[in-house]
C-alpha atoms as a PDB file:
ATOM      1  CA  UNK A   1      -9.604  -9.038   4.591  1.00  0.00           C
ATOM      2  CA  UNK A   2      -9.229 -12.607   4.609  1.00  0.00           C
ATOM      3  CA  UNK A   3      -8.764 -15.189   7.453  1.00  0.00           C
ATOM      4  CA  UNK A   4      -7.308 -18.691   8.267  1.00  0.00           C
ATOM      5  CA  UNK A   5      -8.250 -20.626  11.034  1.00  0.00           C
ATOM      6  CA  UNK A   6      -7.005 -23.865  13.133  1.00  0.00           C
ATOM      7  CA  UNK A   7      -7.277 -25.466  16.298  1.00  0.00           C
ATOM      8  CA  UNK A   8      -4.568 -27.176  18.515  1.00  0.00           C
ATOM      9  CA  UNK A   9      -4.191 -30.590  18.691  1.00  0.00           C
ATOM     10  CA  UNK A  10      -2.499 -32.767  21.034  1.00  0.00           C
ATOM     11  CA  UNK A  11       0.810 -32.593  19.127  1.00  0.00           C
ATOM     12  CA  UNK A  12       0.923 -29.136  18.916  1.00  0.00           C
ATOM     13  CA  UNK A  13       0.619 -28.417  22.272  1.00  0.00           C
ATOM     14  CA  UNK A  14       3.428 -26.932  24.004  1.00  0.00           C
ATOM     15  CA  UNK A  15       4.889 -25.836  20.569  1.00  0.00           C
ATOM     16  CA  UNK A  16       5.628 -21.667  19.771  1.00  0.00           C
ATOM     17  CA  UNK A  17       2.646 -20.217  18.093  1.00  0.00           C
ATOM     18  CA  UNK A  18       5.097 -18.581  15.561  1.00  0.00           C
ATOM     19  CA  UNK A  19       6.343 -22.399  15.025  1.00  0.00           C
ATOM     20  CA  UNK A  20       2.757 -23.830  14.510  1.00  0.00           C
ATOM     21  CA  UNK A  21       1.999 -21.049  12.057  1.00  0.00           C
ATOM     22  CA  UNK A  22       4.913 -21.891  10.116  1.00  0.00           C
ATOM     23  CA  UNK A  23       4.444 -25.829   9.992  1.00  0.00           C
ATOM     24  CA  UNK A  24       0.691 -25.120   9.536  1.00  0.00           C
ATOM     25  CA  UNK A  25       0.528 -22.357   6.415  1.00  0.00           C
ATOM     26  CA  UNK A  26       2.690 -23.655   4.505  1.00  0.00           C
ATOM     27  CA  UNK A  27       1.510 -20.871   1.635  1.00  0.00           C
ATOM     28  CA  UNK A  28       3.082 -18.036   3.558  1.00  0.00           C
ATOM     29  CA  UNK A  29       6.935 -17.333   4.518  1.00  0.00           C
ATOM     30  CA  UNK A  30       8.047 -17.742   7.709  1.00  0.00           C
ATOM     31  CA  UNK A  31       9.025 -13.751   7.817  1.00  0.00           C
ATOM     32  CA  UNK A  32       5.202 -12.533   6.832  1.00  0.00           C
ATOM     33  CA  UNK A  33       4.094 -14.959   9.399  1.00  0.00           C
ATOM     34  CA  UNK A  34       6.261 -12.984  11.766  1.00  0.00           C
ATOM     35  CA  UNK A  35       5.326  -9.412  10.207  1.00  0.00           C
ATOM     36  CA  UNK A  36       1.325 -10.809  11.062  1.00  0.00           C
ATOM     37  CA  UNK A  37       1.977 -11.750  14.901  1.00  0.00           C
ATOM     38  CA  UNK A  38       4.167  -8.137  15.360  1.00  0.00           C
ATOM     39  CA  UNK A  39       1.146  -6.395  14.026  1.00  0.00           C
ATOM     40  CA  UNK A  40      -1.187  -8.244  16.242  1.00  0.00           C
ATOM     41  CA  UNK A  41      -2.993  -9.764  13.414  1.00  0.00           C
ATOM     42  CA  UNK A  42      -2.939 -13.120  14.844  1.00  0.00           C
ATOM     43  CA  UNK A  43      -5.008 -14.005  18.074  1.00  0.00           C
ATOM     44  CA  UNK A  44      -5.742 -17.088  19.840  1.00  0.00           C
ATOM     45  CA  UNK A  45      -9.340 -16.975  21.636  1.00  0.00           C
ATOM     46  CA  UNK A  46      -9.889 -13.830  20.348  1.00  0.00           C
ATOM     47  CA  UNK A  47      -6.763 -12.015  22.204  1.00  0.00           C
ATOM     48  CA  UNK A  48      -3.888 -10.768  20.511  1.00  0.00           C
ATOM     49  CA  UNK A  49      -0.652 -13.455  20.578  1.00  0.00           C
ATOM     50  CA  UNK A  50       2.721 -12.981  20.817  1.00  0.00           C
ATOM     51  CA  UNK A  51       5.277 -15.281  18.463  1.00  0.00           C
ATOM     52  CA  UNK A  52       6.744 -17.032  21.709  1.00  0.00           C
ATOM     53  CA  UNK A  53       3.087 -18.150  23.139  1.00  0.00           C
ATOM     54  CA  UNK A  54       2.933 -21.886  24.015  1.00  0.00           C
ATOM     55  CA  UNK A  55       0.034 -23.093  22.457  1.00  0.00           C
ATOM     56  CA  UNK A  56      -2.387 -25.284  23.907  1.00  0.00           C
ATOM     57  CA  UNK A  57      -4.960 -28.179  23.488  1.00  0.00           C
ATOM     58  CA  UNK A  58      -8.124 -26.616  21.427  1.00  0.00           C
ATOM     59  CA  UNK A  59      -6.925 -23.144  21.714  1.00  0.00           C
ATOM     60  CA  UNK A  60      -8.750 -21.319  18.103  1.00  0.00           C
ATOM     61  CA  UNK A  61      -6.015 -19.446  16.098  1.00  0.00           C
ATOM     62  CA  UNK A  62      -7.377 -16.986  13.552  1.00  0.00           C
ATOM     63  CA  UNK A  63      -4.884 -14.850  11.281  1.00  0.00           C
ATOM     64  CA  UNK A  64      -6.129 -12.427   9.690  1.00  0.00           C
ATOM     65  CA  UNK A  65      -5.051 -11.800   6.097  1.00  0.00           C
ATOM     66  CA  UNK A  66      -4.650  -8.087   5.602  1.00  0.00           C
ATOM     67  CA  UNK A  67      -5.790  -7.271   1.525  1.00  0.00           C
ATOM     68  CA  UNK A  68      -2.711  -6.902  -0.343  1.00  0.00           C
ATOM     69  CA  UNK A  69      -1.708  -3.177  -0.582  1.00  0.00           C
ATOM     70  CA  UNK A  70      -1.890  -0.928  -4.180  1.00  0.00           C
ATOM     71  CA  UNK A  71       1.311  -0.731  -5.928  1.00  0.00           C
ATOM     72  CA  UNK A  72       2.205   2.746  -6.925  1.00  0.00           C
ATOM     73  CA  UNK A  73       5.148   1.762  -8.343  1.00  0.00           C
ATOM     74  CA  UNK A  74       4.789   2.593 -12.532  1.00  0.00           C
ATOM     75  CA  UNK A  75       6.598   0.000 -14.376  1.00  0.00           C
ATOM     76  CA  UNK A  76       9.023   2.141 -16.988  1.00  0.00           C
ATOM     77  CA  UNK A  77      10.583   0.339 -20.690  1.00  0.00           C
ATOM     78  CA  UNK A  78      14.082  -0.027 -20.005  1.00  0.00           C
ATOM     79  CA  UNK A  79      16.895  -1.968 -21.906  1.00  0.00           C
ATOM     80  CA  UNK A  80      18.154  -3.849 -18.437  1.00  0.00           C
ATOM     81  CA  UNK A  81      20.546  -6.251 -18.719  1.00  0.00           C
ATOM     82  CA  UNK A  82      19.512  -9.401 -17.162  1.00  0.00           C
ATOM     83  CA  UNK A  83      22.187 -11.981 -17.205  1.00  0.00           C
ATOM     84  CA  UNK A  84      19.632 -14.978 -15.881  1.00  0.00           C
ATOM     85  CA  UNK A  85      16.105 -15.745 -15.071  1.00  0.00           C
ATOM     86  CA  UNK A  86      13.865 -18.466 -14.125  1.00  0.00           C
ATOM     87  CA  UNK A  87      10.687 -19.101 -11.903  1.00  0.00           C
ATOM     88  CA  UNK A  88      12.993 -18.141  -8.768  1.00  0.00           C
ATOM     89  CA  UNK A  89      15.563 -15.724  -9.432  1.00  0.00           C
ATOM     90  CA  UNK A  90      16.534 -12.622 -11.462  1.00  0.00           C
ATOM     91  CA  UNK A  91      20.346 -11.774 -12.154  1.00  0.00           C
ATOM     92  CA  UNK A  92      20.673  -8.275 -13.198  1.00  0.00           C
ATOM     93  CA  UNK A  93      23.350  -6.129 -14.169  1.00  0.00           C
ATOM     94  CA  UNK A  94      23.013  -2.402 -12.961  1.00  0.00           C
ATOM     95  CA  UNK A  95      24.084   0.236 -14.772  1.00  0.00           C
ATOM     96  CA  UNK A  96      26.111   3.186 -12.675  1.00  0.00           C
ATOM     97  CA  UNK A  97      23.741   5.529 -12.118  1.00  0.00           C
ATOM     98  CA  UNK A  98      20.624   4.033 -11.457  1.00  0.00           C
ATOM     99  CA  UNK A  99      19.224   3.528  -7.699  1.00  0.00           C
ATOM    100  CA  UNK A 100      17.683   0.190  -6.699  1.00  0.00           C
ATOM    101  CA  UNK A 101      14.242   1.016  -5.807  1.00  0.00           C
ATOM    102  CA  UNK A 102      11.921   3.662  -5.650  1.00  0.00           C
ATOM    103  CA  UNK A 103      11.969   6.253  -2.366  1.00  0.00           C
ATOM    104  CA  UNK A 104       9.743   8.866  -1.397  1.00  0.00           C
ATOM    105  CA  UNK A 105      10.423  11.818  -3.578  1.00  0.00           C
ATOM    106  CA  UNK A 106      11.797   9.674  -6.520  1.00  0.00           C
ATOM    107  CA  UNK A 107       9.499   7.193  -7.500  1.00  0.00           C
ATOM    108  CA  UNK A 108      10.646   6.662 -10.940  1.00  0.00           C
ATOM    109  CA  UNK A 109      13.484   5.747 -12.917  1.00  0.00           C
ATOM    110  CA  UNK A 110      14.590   2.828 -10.502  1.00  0.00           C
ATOM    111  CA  UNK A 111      15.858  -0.778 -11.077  1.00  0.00           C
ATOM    112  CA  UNK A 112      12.494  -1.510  -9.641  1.00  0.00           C
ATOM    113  CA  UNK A 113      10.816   0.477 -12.096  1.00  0.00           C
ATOM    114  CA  UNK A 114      12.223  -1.756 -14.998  1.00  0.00           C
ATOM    115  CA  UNK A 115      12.264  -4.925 -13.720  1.00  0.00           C
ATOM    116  CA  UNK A 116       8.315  -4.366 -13.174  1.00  0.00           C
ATOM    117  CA  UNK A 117       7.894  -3.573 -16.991  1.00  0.00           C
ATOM    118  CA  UNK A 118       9.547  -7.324 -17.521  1.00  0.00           C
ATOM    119  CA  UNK A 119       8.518  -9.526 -14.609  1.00  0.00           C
ATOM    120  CA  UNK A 120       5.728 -10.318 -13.937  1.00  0.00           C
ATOM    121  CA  UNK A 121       6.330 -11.722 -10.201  1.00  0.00           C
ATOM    122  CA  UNK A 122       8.721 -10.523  -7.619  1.00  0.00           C
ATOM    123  CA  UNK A 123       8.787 -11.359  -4.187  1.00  0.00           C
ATOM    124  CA  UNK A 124       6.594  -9.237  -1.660  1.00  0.00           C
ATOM    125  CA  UNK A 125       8.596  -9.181   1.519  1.00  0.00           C
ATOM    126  CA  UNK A 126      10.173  -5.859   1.327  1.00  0.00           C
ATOM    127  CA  UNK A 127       6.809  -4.406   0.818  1.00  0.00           C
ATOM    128  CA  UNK A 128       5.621  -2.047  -1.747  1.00  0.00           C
ATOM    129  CA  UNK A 129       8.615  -0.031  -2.992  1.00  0.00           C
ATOM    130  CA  UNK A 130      11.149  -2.538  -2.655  1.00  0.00           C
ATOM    131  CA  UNK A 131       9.712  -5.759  -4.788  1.00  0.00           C
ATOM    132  CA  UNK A 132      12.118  -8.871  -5.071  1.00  0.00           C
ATOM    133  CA  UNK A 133      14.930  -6.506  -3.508  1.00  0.00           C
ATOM    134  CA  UNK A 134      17.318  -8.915  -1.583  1.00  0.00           C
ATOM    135  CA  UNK A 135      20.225  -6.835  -1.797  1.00  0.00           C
ATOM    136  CA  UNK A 136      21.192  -3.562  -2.760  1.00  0.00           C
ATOM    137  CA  UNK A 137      24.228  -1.676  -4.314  1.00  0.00           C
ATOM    138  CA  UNK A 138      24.507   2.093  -4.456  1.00  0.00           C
ATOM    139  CA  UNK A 139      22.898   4.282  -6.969  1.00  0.00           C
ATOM    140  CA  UNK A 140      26.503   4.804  -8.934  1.00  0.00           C
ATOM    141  CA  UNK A 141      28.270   1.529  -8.227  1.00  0.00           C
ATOM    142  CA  UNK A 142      27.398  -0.391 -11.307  1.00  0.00           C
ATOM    143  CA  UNK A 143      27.011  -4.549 -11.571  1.00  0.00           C
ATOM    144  CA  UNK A 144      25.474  -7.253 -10.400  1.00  0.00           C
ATOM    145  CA  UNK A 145      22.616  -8.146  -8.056  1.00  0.00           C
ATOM    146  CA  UNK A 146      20.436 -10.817  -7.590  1.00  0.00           C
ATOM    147  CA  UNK A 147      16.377 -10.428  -7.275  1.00  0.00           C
ATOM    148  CA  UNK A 148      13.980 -13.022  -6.275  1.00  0.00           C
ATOM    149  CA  UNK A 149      10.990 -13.732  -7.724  1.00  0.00           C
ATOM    150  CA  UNK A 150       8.504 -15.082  -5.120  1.00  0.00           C
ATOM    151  CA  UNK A 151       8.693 -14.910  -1.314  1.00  0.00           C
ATOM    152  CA  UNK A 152      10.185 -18.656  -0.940  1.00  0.00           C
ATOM    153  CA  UNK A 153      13.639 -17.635  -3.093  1.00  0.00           C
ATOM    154  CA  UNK A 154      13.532 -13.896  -0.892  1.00  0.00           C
ATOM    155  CA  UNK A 155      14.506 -15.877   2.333  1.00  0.00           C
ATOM    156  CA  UNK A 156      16.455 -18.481   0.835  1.00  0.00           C
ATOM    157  CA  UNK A 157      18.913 -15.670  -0.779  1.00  0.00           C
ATOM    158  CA  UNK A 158      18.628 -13.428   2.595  1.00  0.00           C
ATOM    159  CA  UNK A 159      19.413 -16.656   4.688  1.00  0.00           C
ATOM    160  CA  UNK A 160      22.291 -16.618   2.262  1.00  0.00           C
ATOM    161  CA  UNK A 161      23.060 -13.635   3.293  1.00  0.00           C
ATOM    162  CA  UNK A 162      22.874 -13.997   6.744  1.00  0.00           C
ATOM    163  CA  UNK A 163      24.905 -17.134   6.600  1.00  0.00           C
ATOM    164  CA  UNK A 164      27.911 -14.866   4.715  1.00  0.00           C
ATOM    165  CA  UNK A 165      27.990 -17.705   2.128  1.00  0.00           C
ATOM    166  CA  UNK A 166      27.011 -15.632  -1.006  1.00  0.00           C
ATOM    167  CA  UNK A 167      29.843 -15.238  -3.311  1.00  0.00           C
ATOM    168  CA  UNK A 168      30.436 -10.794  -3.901  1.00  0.00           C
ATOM    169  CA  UNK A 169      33.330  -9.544  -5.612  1.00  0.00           C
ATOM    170  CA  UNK A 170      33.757  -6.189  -6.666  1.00  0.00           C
ATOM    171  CA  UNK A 171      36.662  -4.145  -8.864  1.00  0.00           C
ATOM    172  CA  UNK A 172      37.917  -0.857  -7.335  1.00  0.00           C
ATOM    173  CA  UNK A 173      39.557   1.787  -8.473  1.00  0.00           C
ATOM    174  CA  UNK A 174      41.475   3.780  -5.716  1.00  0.00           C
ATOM    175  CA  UNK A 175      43.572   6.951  -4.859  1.00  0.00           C
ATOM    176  CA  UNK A 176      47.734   5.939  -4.153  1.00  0.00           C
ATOM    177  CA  UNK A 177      49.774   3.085  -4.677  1.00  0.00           C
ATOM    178  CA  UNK A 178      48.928   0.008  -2.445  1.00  0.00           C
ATOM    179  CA  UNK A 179      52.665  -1.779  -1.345  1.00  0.00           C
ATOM    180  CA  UNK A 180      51.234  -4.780  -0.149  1.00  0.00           C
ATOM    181  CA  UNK A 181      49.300  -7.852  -2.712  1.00  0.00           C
ATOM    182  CA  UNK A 182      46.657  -8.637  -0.111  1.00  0.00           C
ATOM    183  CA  UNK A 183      44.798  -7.389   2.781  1.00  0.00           C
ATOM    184  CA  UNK A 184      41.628  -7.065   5.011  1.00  0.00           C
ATOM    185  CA  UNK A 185      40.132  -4.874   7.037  1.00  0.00           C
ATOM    186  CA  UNK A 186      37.807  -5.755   9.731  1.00  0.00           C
ATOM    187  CA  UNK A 187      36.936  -2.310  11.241  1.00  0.00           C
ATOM    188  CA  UNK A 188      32.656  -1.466  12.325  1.00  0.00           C
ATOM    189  CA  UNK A 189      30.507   0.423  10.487  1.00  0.00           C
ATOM    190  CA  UNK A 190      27.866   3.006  11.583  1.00  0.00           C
ATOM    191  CA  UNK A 191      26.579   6.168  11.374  1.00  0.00           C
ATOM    192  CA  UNK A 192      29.400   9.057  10.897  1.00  0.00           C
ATOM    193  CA  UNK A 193      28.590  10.927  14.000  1.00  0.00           C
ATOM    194  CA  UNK A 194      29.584  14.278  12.105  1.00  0.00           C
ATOM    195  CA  UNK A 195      27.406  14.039   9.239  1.00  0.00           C
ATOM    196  CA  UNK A 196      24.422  11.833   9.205  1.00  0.00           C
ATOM    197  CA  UNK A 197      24.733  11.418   5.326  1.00  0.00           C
ATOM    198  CA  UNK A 198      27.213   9.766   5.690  1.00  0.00           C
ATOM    199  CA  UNK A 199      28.847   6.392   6.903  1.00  0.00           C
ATOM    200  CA  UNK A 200      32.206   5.874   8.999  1.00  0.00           C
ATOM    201  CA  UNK A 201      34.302   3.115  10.902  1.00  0.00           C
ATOM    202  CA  UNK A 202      32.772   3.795  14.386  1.00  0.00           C
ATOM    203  CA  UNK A 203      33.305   1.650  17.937  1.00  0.00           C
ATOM    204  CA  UNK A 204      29.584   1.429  17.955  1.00  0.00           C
ATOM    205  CA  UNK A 205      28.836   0.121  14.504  1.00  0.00           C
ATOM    206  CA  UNK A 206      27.903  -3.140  12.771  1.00  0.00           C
ATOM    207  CA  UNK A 207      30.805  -5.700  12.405  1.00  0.00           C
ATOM    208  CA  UNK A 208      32.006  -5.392   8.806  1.00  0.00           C
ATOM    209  CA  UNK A 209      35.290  -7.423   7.025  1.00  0.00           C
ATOM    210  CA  UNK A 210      36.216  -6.587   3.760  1.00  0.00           C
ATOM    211  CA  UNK A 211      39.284  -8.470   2.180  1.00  0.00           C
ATOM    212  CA  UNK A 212      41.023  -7.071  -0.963  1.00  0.00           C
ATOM    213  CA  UNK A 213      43.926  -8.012  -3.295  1.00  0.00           C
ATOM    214  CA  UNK A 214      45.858  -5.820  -5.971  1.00  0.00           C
ATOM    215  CA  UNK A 215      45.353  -6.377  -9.432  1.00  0.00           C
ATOM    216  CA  UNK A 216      46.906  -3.811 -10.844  1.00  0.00           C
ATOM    217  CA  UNK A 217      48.901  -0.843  -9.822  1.00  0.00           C
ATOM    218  CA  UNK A 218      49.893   2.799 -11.731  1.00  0.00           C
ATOM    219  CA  UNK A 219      51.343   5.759 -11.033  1.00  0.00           C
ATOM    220  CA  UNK A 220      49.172   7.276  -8.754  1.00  0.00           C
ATOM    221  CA  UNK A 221      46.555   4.979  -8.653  1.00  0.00           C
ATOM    222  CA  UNK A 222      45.879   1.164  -7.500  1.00  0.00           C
ATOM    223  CA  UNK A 223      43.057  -1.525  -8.959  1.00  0.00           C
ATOM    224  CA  UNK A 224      41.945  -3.794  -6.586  1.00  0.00           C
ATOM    225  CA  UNK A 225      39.427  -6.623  -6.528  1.00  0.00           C
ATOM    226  CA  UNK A 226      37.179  -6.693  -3.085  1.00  0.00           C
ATOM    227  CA  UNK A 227      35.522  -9.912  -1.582  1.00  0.00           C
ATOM    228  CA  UNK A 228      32.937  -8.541   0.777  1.00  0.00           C
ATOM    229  CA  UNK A 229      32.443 -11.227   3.805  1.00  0.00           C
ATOM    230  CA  UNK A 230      29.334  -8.857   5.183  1.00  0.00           C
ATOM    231  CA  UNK A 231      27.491  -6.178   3.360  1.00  0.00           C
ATOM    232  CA  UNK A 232      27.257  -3.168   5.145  1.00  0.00           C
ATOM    233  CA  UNK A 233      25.937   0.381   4.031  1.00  0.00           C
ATOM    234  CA  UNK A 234      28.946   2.096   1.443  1.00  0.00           C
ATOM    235  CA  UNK A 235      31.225  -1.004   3.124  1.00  0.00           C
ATOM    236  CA  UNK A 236      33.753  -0.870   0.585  1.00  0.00           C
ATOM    237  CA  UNK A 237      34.063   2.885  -0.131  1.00  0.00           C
ATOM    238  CA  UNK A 238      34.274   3.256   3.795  1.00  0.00           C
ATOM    239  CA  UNK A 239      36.649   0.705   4.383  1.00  0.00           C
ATOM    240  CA  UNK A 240      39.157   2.017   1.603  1.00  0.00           C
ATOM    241  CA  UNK A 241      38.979   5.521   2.870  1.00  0.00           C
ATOM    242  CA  UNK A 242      39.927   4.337   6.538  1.00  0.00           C
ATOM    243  CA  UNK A 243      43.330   2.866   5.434  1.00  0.00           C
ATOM    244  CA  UNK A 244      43.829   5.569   3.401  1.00  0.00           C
ATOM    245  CA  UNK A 245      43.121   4.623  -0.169  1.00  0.00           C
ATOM    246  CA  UNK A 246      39.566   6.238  -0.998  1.00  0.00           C
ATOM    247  CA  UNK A 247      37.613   5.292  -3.732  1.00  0.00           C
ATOM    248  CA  UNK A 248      38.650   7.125  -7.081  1.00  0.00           C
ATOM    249  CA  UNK A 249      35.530   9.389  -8.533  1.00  0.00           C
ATOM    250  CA  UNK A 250      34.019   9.197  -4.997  1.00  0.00           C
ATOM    251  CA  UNK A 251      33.028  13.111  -4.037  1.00  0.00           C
ATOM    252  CA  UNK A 252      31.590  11.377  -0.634  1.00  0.00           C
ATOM    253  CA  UNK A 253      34.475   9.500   0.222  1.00  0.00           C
ATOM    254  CA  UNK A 254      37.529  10.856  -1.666  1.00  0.00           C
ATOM    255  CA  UNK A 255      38.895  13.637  -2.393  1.00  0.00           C
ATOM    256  CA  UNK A 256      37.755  16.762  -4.606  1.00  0.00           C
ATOM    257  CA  UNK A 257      41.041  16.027  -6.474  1.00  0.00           C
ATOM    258  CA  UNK A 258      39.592  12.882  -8.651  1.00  0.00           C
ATOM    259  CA  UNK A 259      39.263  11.379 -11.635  1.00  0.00           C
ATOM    260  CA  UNK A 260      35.781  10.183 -13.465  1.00  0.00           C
ATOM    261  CA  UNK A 261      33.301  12.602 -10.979  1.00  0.00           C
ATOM    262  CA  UNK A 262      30.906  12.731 -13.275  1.00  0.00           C
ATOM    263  CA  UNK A 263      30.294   9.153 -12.840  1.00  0.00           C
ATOM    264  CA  UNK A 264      30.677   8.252  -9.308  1.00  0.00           C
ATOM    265  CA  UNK A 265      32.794   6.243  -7.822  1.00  0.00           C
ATOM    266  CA  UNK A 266      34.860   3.492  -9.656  1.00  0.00           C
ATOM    267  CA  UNK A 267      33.393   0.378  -7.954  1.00  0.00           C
ATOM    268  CA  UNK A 268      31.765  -2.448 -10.092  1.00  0.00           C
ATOM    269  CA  UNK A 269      29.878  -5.539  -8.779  1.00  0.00           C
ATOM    270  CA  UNK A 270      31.742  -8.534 -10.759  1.00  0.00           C
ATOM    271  CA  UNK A 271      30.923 -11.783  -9.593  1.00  0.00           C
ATOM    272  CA  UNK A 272      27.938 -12.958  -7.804  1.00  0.00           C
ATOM    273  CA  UNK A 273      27.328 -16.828  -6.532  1.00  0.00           C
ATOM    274  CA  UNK A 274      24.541 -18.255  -4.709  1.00  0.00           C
ATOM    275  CA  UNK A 275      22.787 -21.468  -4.080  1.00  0.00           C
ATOM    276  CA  UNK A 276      19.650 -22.230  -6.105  1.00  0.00           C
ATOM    277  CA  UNK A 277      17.047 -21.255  -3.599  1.00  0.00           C
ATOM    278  CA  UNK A 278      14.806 -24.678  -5.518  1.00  0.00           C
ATOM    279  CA  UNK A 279      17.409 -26.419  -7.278  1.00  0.00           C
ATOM    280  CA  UNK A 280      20.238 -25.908  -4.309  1.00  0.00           C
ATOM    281  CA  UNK A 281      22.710 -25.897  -6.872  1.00  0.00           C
ATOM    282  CA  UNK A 282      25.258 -23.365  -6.688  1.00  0.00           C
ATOM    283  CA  UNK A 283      25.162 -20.505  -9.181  1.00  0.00           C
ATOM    284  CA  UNK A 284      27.879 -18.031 -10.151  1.00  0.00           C
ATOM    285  CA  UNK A 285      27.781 -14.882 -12.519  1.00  0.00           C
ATOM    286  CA  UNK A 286      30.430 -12.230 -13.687  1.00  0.00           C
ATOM    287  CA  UNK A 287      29.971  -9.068 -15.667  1.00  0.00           C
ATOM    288  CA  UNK A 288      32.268  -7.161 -17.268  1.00  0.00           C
ATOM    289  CA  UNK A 289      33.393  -3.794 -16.018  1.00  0.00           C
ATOM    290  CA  UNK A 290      31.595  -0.127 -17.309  1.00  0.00           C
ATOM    291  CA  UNK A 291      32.928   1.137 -20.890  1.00  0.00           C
ATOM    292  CA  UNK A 292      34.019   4.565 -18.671  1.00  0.00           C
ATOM    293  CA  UNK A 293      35.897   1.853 -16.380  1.00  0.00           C
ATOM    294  CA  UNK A 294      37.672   0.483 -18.931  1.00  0.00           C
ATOM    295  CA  UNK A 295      38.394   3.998 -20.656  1.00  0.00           C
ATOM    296  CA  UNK A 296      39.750   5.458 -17.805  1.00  0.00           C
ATOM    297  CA  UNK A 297      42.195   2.551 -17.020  1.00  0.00           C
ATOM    298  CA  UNK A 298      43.426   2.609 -20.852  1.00  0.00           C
ATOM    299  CA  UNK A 299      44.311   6.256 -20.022  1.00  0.00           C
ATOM    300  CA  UNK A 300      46.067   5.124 -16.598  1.00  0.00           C
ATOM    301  CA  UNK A 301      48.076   2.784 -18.490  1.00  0.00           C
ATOM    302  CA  UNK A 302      49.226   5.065 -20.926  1.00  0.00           C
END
């Protein structure tokens, strides 16, 4: 285990310890800092701290440095499709039917998995299983998503998050024909209280907007592009369902009358902008939509 040390001085004193720690050790994110004082890894005169203790004059703060823990994570050959890369940032385009990271029970075959064959360096925040994961999009909603690479670019892109100004735009697929151009839905999302599997606009859940536009409409059928303002668990497919225009190919959402089961639901990831967590220039990608996308609208518009 390894261990820093300081003493207070005069024009520290007064100041958070969870402050100090973060103007002091400058080597470690502001969020593992935190993670270290919850797990009572930080103590000043030998007791544990908490993050909102006013420090004083010559008070000894020792943080100890817990040894980083084994990766059993296998890196796997796969042909991903990264769209950009530096030092700081990975833009990747998922394939449908591939989940993000590994999970108990199914530790292989994962975004993860591939990106660790490539990279050499992705962020540790989310811990072991989750490595440079800022953001997530479901195992058979295909596009892109942005990784980071070390721990400084992880909370620059969640801040982003946070702050609702990363760009997300998604083409849908869904079941009737939509009368009006535009729309958005601002309706909570939690837990569905009749099956924990799944997800459900509920009084109790997390605020969640979702604003949509038509870009095409057939027979039976509507294409829509989706700007998500937050990013909440199956946000869009829940959101569609609730005004009555589920998700085509969505056997969660839909119905068992669909089109394109076999792959999931018809949701793609197209455009994703962000600032430059170093440069703090603003970034902005687009992807192209699935072959079995494209197929199955070519048979719509026939």
């Amino acid at each position: 285990m390894e261990q820093e040390n300081m003493i207070v001085t005069e024009e520290l004193v007064g100041v958070r310890l969870d402050k100090v720690l973060n103007e002091s050790f400058e080597d470690y994110s502001r969020s593992y800092l935190q993670q270290l004082i919850k797990e009572g890894r930080v103590l000043i005169n030998g007791q544990v701290a908490k993050a909102n203790y006013k420090c004083r004059l010559n008070d000894q703060i020792e943080i100890n440095i817990p040894e980083p823990e084994v990766l059993d994570v296998i890196p796997e050959e796969m042909d991903l499709d990264i769209v950009y890369q530096d030092d700081y940032v990975i833009v990747v385009n998922k394939p449908e039917n591939m989940v993000v990271h590994p999970a108990p029970g199914s530790m292989s075959g994962t975004l993860v998995n591939g990106l660790m064959a490539q990279v050499t360096d992705l962020s540790g925040i989310n811990g072991v299983l989750r490595p440079g994961i800022v953001h997530r999009i479901d195992k058979d909603t295909s596009g892109l998503l942005m990784v980071a690479k070390n721990d400084v670019a992880h909370e620059s892109l969640v801040n982003q998050l946070v702050e609702k100004t990363v760009t997300r735009r998604y083409v849908a697929l869904v079941h009737g024909v939509i009368p009006h151009d535009n729309g958005t839905i601002d309706a909570p999302i939690g837990r569905d209280p009749k099956d924990r599997k799944k997800m459900a606009v509920v009084e109790s859940g997390k605020h969640a907007v979702t604003h949509f536009k038509v870009l095409q409409r057939f027979k039976e059928f509507t294409l829509i592009e989706c700007r998500l303002e937050t990013g909440r668990t199956h946000q869009i497919r829940v959101h569609m369902r609730y005004i009555g225009y589920p998700l085509a190919g969505d056997p969660q959402y839909g119905p068992r009358k669909t089109i394109g089961a076999e792959h999931g639901q018809f949701l793609h990831a197209k455009v994703l902008g962000f600032v430059h967590p170093k440069t703090e220039e603003y970034m902005e990608f687009s992807a192209p939509i699935p072959t079995y996308f494209e197929e199955a609208l070519a048979n719509l518009q026939k």
